[in-house]
Each structure stands twice: as C-alpha cells, then as structure tokens.
N, C-alpha and C. Protein backbone atom coordinates (compact mmCIF):
# COMPACT_ATOMS: atom_id res chain seq x y z
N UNK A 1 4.55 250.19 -240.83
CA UNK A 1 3.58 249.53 -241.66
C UNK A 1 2.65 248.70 -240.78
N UNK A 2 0.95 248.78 -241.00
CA UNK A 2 0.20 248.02 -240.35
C UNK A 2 0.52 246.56 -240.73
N UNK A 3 0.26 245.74 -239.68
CA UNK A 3 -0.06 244.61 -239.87
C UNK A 3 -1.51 243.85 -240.12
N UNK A 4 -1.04 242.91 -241.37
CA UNK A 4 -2.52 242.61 -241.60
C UNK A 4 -3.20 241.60 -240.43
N UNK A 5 -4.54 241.62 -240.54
CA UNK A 5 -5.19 241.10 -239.46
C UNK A 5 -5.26 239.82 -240.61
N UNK A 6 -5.21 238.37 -239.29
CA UNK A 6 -5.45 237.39 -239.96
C UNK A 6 -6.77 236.83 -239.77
N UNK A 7 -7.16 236.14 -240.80
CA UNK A 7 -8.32 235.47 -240.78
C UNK A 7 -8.71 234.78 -240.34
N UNK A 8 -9.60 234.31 -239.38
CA UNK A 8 -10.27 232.93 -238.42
C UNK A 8 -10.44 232.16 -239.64
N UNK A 9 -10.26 230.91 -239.62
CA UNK A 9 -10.70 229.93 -240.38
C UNK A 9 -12.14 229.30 -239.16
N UNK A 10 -12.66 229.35 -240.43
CA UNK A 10 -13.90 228.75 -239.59
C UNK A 10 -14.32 227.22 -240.69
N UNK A 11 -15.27 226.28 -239.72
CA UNK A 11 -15.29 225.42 -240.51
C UNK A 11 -16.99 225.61 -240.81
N UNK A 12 -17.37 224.84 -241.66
CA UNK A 12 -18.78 225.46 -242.51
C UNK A 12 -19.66 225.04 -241.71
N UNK A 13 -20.65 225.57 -241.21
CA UNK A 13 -21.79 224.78 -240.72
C UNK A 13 -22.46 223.84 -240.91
N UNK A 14 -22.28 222.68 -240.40
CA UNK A 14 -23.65 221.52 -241.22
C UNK A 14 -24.88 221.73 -241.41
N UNK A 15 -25.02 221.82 -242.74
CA UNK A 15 -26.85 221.87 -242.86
C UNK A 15 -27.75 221.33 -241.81
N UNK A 16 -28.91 221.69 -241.30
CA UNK A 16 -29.54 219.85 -240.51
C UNK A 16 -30.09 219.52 -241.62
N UNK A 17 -30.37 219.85 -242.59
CA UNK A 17 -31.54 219.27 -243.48
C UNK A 17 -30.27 217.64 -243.93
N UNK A 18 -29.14 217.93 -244.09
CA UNK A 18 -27.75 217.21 -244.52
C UNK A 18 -28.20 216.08 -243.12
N UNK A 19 -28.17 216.51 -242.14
CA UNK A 19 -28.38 215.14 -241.10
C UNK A 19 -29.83 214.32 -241.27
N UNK A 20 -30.95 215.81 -241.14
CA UNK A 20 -32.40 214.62 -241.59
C UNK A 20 -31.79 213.63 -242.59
N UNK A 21 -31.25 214.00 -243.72
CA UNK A 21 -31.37 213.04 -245.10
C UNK A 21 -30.41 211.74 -244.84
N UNK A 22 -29.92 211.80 -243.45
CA UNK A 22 -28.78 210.84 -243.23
C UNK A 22 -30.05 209.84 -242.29
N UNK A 23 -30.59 210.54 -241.45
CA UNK A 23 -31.35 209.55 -240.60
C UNK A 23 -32.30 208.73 -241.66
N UNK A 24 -32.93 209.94 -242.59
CA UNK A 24 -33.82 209.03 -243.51
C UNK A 24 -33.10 207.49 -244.62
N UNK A 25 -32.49 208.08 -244.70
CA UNK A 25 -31.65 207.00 -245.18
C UNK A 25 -31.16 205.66 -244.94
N UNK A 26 -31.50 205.65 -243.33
CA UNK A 26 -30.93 204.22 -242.20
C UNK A 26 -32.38 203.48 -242.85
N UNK A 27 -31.99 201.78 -242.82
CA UNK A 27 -33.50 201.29 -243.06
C UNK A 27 -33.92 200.93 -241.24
N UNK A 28 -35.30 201.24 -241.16
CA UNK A 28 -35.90 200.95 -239.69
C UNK A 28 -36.86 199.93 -240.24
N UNK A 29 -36.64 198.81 -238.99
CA UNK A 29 -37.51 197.87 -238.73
C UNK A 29 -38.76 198.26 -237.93
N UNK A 30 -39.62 197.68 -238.46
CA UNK A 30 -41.03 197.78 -237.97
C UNK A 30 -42.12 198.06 -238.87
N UNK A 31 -43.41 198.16 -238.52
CA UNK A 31 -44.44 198.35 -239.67
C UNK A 31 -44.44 199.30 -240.39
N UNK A 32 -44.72 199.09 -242.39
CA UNK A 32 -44.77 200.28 -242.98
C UNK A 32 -45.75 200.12 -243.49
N UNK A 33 -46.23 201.45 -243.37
CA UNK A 33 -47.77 201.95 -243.78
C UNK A 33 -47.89 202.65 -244.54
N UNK A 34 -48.73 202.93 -245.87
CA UNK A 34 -48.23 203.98 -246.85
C UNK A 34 -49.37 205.08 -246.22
N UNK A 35 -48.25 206.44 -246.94
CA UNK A 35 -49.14 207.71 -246.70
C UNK A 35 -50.79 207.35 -246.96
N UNK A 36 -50.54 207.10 -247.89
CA UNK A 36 -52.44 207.58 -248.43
C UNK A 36 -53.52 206.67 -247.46
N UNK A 37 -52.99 205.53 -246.61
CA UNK A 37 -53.49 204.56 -246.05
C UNK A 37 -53.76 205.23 -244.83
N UNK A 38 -52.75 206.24 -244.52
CA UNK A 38 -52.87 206.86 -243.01
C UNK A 38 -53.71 208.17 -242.88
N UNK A 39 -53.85 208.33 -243.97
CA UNK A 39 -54.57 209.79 -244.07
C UNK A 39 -55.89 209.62 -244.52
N UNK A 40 -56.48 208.70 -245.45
CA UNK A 40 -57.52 207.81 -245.82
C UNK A 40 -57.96 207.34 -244.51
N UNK A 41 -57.98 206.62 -243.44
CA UNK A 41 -58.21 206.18 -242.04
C UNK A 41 -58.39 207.33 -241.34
N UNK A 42 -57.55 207.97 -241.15
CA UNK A 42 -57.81 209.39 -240.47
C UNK A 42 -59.18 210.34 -240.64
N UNK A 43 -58.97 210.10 -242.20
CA UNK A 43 -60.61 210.94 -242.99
C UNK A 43 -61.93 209.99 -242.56
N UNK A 44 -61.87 209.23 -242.38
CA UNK A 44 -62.87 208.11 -241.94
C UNK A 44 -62.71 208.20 -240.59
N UNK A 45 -62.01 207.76 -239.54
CA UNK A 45 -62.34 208.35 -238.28
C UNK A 45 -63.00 209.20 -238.30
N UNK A 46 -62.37 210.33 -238.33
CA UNK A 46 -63.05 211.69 -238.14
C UNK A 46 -64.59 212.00 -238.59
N UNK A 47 -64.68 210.81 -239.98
CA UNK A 47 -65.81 211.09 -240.18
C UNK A 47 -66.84 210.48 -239.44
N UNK A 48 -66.79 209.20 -238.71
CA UNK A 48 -67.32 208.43 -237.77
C UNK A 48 -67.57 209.31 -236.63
N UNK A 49 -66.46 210.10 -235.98
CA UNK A 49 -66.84 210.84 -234.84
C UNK A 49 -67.79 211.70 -235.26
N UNK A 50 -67.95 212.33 -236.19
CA UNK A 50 -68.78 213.63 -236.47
C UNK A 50 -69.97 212.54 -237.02
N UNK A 51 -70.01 211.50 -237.80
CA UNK A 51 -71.76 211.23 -237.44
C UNK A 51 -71.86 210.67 -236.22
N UNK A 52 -70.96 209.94 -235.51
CA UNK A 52 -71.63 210.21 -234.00
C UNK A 52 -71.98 211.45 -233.34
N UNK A 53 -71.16 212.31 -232.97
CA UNK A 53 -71.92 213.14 -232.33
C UNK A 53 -72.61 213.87 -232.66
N UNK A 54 -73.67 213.52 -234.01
CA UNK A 54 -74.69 214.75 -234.68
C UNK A 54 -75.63 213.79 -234.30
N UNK A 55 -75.72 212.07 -233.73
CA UNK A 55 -76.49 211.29 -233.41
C UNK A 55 -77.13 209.85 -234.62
N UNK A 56 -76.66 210.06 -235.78
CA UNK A 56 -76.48 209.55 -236.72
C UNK A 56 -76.49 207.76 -236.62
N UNK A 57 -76.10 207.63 -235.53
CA UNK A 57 -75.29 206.03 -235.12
C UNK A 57 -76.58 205.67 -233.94
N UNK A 58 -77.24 204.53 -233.60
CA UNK A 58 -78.38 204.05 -233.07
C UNK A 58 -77.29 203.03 -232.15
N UNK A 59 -76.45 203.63 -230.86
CA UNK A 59 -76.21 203.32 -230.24
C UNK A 59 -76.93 202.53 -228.78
C-alpha cells in the first residue's frame, strides 16, 4: 500500500496592504497639512511658473 504524502503546513502570507494600514495607524508628530491645501498650492505654483515663462510677470 502507497503511502500518503504529507502536507507542508505553510503559514499564510501577510498582506502588505495589512502592514501599510498598521504604519498608517501610528500617530506622527509634525506638521499636518490637508490634501486639498497641497494640491491647491501646487495648482498655483505651476501656474506662476507658466505665466512666468510666457513673460506675463514685469520682472
């Protein structure tokens, strides 16, 4: 009679998404800035550079 082959136990893989949600979770000290504040600034830079270099600005 064959013998049955036994099974590896394996242990489950950790998600990473399971670790991101652990780091997000720590509170960090230092400045908080909301999204719309950083992306709002960003749109305005950008828009400053581009009327500068079309000449726009009486430097």
């Amino acid at each position: 009679m064959p013998k049955a082959k036994k099974k590896k136990e394996r242990t489950p893989a950790t998600m990473s998404a399971a670790g991101l949600m652990s780091f997000f979770e720590e509170e960090i000290e230092g400045i908080e800035i909301k999204p719309e504040i950083v992306i709002i600034s960003a749109i305005a830079l950008m828009t400053i550079v581009i009327m500068a270099h079309l000449g726009l600005f009486a430097f």
